[in-house]
PDB file of N, CA and C in Angstrom:
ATOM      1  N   UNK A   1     -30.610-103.915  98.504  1.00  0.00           N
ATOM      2  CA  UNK A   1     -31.180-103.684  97.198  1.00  0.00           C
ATOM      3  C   UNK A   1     -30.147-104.060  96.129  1.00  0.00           C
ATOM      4  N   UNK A   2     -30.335-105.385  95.277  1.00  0.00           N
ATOM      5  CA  UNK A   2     -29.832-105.136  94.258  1.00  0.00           C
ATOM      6  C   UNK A   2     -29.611-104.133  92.982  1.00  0.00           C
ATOM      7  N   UNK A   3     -28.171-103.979  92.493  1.00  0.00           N
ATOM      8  CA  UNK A   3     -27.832-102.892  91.749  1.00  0.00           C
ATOM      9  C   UNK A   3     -29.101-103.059  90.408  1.00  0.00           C
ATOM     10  N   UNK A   4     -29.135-104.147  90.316  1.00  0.00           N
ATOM     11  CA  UNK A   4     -30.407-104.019  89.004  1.00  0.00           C
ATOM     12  C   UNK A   4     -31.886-103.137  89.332  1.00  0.00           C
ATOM     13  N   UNK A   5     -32.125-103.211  90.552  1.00  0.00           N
ATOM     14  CA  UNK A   5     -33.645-102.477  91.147  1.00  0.00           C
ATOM     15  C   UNK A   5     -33.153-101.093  91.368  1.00  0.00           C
ATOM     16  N   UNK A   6     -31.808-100.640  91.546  1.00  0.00           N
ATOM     17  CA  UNK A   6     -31.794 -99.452  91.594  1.00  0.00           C
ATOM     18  C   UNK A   6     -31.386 -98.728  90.605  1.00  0.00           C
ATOM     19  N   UNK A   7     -30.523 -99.191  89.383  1.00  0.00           N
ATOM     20  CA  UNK A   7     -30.602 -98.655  88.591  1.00  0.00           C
ATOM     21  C   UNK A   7     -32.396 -98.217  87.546  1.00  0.00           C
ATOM     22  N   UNK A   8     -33.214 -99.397  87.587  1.00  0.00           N
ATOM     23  CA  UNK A   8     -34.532 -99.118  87.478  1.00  0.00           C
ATOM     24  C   UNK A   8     -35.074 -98.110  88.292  1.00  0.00           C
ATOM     25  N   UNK A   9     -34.829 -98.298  89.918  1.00  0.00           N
ATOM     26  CA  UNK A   9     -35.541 -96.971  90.258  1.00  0.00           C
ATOM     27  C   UNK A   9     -34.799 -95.724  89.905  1.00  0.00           C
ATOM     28  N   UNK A  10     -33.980 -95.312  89.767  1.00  0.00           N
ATOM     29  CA  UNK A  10     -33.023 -94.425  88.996  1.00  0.00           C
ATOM     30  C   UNK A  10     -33.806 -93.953  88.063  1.00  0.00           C
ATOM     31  N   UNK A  11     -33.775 -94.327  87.133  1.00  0.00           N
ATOM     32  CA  UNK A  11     -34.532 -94.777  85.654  1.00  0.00           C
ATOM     33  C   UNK A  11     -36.106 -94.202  85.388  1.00  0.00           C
ATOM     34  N   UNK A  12     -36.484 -94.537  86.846  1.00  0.00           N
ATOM     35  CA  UNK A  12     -37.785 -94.380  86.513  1.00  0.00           C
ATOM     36  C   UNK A  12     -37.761 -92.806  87.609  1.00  0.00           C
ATOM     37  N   UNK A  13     -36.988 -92.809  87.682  1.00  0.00           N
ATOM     38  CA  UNK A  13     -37.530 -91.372  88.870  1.00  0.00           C
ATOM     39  C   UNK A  13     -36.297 -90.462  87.870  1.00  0.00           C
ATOM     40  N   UNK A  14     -36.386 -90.462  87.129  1.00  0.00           N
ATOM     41  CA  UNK A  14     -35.348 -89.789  85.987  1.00  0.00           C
ATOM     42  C   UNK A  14     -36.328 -89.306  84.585  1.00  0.00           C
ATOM     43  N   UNK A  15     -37.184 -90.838  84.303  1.00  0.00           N
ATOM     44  CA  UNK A  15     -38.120 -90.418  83.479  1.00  0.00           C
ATOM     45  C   UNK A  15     -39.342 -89.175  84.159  1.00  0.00           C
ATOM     46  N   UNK A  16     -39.519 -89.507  85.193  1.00  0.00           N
ATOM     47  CA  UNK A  16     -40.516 -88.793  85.749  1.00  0.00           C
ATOM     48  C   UNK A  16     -40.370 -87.184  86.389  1.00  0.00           C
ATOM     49  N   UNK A  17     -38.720 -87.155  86.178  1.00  0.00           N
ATOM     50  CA  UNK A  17     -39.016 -85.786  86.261  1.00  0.00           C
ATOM     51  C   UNK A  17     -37.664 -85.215  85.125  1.00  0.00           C
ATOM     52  N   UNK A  18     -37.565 -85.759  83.452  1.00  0.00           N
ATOM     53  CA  UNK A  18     -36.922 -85.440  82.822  1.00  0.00           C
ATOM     54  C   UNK A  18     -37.497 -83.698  82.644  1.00  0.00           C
ATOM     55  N   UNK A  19     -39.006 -83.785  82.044  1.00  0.00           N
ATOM     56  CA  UNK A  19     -39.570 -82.828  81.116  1.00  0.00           C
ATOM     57  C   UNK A  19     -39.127 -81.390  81.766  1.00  0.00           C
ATOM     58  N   UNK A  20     -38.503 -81.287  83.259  1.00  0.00           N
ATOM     59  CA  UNK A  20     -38.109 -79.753  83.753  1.00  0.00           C
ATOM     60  C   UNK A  20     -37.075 -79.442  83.579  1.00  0.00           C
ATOM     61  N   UNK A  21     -36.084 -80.713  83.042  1.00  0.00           N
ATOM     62  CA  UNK A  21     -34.995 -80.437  82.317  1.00  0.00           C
ATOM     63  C   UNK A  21     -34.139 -80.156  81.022  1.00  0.00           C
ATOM     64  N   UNK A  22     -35.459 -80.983  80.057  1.00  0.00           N
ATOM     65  CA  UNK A  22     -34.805 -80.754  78.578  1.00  0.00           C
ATOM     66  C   UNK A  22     -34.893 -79.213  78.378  1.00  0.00           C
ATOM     67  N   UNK A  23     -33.981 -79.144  77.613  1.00  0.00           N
ATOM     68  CA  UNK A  23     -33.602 -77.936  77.073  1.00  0.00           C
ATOM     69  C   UNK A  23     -33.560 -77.069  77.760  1.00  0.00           C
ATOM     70  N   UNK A  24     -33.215 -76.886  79.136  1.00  0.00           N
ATOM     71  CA  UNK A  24     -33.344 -75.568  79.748  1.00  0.00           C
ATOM     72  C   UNK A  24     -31.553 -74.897  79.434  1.00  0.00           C
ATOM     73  N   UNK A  25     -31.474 -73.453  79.156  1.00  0.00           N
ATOM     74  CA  UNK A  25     -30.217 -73.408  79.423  1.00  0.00           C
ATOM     75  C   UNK A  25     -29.040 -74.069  78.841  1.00  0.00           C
ATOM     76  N   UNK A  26     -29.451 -74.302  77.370  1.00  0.00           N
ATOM     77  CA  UNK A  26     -28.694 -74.857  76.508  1.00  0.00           C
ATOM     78  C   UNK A  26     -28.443 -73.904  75.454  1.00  0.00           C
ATOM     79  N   UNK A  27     -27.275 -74.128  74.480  1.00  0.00           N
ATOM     80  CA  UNK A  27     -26.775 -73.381  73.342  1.00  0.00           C
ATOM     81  C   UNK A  27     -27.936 -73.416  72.619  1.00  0.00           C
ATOM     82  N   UNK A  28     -28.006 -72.516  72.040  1.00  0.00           N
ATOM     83  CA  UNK A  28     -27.778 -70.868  71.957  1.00  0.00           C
ATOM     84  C   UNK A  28     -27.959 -69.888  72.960  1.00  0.00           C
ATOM     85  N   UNK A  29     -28.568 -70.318  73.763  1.00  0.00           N
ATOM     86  CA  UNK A  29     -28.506 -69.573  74.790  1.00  0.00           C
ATOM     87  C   UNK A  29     -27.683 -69.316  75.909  1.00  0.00           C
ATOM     88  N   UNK A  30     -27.416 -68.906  76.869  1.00  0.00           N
ATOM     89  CA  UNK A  30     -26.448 -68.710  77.846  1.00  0.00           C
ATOM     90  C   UNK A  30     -27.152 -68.369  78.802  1.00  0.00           C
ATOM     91  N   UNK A  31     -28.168 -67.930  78.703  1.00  0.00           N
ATOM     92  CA  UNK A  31     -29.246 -67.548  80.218  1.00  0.00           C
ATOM     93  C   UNK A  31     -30.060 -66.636  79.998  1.00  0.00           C
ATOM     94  N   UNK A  32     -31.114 -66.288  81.018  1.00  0.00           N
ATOM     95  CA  UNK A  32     -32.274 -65.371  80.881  1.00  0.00           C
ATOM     96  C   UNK A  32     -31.590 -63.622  80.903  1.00  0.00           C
ATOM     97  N   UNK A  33     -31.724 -63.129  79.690  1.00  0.00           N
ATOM     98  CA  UNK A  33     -31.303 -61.980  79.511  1.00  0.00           C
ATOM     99  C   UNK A  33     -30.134 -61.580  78.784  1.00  0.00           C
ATOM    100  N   UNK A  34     -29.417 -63.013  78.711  1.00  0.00           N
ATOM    101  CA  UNK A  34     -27.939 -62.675  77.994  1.00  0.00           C
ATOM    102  C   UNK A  34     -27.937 -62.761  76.401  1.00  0.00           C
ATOM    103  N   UNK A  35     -26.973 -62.121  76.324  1.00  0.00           N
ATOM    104  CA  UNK A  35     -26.651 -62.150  74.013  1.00  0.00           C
ATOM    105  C   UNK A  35     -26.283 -63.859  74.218  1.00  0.00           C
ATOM    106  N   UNK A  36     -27.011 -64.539  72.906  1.00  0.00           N
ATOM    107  CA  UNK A  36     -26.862 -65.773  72.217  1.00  0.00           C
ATOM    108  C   UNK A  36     -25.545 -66.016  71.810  1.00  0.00           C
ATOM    109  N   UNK A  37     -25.583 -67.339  71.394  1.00  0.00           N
ATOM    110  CA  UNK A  37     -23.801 -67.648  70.991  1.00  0.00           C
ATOM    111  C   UNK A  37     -24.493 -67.251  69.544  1.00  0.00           C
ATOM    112  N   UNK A  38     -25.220 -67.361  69.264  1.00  0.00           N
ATOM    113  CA  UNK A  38     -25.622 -66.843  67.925  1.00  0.00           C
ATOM    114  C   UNK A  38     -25.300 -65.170  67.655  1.00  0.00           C
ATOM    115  N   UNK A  39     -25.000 -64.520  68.723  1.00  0.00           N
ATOM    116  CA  UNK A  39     -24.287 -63.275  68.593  1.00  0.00           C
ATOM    117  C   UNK A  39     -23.851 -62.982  69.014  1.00  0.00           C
ATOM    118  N   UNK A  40     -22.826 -63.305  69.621  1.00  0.00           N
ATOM    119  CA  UNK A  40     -21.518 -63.421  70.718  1.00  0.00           C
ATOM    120  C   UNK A  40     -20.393 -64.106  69.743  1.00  0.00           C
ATOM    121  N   UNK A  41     -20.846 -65.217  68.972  1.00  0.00           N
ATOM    122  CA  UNK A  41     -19.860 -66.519  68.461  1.00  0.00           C
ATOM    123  C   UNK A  41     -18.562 -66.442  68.912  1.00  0.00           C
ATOM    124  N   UNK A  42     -18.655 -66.469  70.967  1.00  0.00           N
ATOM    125  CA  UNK A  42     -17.658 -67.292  71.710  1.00  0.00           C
ATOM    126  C   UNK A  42     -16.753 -68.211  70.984  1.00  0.00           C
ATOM    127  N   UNK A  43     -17.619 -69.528  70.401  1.00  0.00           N
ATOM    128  CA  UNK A  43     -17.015 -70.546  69.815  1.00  0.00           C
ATOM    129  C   UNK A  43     -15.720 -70.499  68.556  1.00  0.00           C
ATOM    130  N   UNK A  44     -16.404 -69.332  68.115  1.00  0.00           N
ATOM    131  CA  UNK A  44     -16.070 -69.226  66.752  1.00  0.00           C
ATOM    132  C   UNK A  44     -16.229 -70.525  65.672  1.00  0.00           C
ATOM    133  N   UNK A  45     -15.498 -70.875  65.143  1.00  0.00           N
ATOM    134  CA  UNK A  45     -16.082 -72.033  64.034  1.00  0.00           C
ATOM    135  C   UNK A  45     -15.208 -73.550  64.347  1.00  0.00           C
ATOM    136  N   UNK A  46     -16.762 -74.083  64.966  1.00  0.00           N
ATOM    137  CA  UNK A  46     -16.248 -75.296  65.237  1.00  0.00           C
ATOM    138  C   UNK A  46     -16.659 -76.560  64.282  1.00  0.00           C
ATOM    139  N   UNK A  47     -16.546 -76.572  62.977  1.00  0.00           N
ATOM    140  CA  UNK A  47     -16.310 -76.851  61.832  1.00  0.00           C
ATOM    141  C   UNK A  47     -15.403 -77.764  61.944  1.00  0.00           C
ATOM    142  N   UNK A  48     -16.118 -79.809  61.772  1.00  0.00           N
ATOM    143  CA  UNK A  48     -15.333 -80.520  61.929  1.00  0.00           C
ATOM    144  C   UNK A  48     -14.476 -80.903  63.375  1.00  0.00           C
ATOM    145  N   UNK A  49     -14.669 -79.960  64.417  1.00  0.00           N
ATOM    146  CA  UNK A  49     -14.190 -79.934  65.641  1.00  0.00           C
ATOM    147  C   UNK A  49     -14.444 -80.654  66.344  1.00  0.00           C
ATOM    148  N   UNK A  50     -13.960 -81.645  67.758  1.00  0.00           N
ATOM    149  CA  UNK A  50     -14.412 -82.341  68.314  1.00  0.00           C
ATOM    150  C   UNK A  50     -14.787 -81.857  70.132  1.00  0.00           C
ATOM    151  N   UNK A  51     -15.637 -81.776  70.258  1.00  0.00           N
ATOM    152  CA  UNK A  51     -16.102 -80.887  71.266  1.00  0.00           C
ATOM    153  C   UNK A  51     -16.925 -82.057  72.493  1.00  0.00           C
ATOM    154  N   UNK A  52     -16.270 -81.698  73.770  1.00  0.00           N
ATOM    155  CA  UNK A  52     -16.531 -82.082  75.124  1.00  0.00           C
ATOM    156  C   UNK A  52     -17.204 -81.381  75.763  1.00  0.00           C
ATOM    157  N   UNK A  53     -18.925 -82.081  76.033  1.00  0.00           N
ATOM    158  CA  UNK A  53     -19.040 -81.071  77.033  1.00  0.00           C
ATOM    159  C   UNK A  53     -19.792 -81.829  78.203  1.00  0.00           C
ATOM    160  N   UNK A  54     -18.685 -81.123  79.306  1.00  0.00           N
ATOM    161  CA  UNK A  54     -18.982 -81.545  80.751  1.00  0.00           C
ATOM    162  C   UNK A  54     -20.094 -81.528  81.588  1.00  0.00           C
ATOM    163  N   UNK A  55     -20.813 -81.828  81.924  1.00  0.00           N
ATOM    164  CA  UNK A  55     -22.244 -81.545  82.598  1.00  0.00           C
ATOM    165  C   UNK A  55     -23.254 -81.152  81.487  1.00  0.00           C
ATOM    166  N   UNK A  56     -23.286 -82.594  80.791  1.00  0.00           N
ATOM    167  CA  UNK A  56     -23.935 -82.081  79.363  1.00  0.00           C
ATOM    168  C   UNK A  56     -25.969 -82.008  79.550  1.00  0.00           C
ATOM    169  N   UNK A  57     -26.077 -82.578  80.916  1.00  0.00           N
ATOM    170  CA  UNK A  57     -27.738 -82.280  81.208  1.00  0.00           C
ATOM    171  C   UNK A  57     -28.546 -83.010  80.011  1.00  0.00           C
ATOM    172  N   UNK A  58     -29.521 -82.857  79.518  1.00  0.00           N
ATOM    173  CA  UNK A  58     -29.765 -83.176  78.112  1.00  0.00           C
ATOM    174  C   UNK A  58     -29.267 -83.497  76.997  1.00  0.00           C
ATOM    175  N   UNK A  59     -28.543 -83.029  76.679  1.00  0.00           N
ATOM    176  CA  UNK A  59     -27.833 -82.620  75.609  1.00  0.00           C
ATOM    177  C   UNK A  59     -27.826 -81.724  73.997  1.00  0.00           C
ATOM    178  N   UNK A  60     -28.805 -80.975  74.887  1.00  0.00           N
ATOM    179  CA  UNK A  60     -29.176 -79.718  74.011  1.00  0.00           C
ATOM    180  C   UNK A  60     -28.391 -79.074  73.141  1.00  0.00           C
ATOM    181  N   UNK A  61     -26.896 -78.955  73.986  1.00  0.00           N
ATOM    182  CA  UNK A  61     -25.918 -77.821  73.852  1.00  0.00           C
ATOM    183  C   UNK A  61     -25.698 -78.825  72.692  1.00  0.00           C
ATOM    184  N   UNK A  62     -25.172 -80.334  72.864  1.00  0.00           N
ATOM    185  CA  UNK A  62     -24.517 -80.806  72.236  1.00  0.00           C
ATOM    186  C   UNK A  62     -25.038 -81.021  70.389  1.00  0.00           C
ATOM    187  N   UNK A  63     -26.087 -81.363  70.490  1.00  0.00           N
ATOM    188  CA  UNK A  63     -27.096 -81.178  69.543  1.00  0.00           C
ATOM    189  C   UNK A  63     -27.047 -80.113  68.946  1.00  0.00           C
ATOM    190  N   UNK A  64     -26.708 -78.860  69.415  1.00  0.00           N
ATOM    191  CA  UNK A  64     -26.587 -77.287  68.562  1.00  0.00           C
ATOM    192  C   UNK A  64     -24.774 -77.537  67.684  1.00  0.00           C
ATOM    193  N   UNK A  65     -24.322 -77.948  68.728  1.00  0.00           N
ATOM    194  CA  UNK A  65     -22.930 -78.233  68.005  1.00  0.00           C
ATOM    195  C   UNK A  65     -23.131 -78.942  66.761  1.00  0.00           C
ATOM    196  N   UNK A  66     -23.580 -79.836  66.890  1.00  0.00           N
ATOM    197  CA  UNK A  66     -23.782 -81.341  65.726  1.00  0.00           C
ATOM    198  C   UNK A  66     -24.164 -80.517  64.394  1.00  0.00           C
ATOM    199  N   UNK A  67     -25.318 -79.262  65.300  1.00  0.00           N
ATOM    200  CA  UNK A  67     -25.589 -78.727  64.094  1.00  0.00           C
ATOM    201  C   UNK A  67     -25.019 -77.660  63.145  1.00  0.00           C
ATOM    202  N   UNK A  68     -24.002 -77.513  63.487  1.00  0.00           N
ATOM    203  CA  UNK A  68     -23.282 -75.944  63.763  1.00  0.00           C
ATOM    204  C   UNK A  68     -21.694 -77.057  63.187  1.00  0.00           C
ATOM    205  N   UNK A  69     -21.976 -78.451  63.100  1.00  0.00           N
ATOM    206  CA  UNK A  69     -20.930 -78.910  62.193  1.00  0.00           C
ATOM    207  C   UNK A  69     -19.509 -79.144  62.765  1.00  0.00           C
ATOM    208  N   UNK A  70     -19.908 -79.569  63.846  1.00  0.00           N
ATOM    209  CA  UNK A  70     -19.278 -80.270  64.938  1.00  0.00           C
ATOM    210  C   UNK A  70     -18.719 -81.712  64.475  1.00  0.00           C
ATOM    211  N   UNK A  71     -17.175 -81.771  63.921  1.00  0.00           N
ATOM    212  CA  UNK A  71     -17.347 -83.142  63.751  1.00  0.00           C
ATOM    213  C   UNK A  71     -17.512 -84.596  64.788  1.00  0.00           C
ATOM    214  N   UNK A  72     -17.174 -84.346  65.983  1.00  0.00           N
ATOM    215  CA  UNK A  72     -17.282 -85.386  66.930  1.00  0.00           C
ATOM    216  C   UNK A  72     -17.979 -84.736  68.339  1.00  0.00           C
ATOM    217  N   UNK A  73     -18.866 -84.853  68.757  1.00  0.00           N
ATOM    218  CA  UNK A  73     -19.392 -84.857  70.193  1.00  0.00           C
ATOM    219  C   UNK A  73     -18.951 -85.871  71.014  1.00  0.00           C
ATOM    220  N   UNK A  74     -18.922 -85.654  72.286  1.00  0.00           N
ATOM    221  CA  UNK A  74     -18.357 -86.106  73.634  1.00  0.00           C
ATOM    222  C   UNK A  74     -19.214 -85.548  74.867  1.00  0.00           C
ATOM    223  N   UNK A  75     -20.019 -86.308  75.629  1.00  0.00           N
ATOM    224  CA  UNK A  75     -20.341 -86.081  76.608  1.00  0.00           C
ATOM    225  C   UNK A  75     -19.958 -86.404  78.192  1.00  0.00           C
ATOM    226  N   UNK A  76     -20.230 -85.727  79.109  1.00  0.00           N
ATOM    227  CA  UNK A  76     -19.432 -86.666  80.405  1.00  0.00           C
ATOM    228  C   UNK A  76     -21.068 -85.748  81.289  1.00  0.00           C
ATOM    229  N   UNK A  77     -22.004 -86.249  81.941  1.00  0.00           N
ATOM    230  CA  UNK A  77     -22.735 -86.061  83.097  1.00  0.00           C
ATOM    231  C   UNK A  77     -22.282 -85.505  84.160  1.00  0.00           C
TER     232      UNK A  77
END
């Protein structure tokens, strides 16, 4: 199999089962039952900050940062 047909099947078996993944388990949240970073503020103020995050899934978390005034995002899968 060429690398071009498998990155497509990749691709397409990625699209097809994205929707059980967006947003699960992303900032603000921390999990079923736990206090929010919205009232915890772990982070404290990441204002202008440049923030990595490892096993970024979606990128939900990262997106809350951006909003929360994050100056640089970084992702790694």
């Amino acid at each position: 199999m060429k690398p071009v047909d498998i990155l497509a099947m990749n691709k397409t078996s990625w699209e097809q089962s994205a929707e059980r993944f967006f947003g699960r388990t992303a900032l603000p949240e921390f999990g079923p039952n736990a206090p929010s970073e919205d009232e915890l503020h772990l982070f404290g103020d990441i204002n202008g900050k440049t923030v990595l995050d490892i096993g970024c899934g979606s990128g939900h978390s990262l997106a809350y940062m951006g909003n929360q005034g994050a100056g640089e995002l970084w992702a790694s899968t």
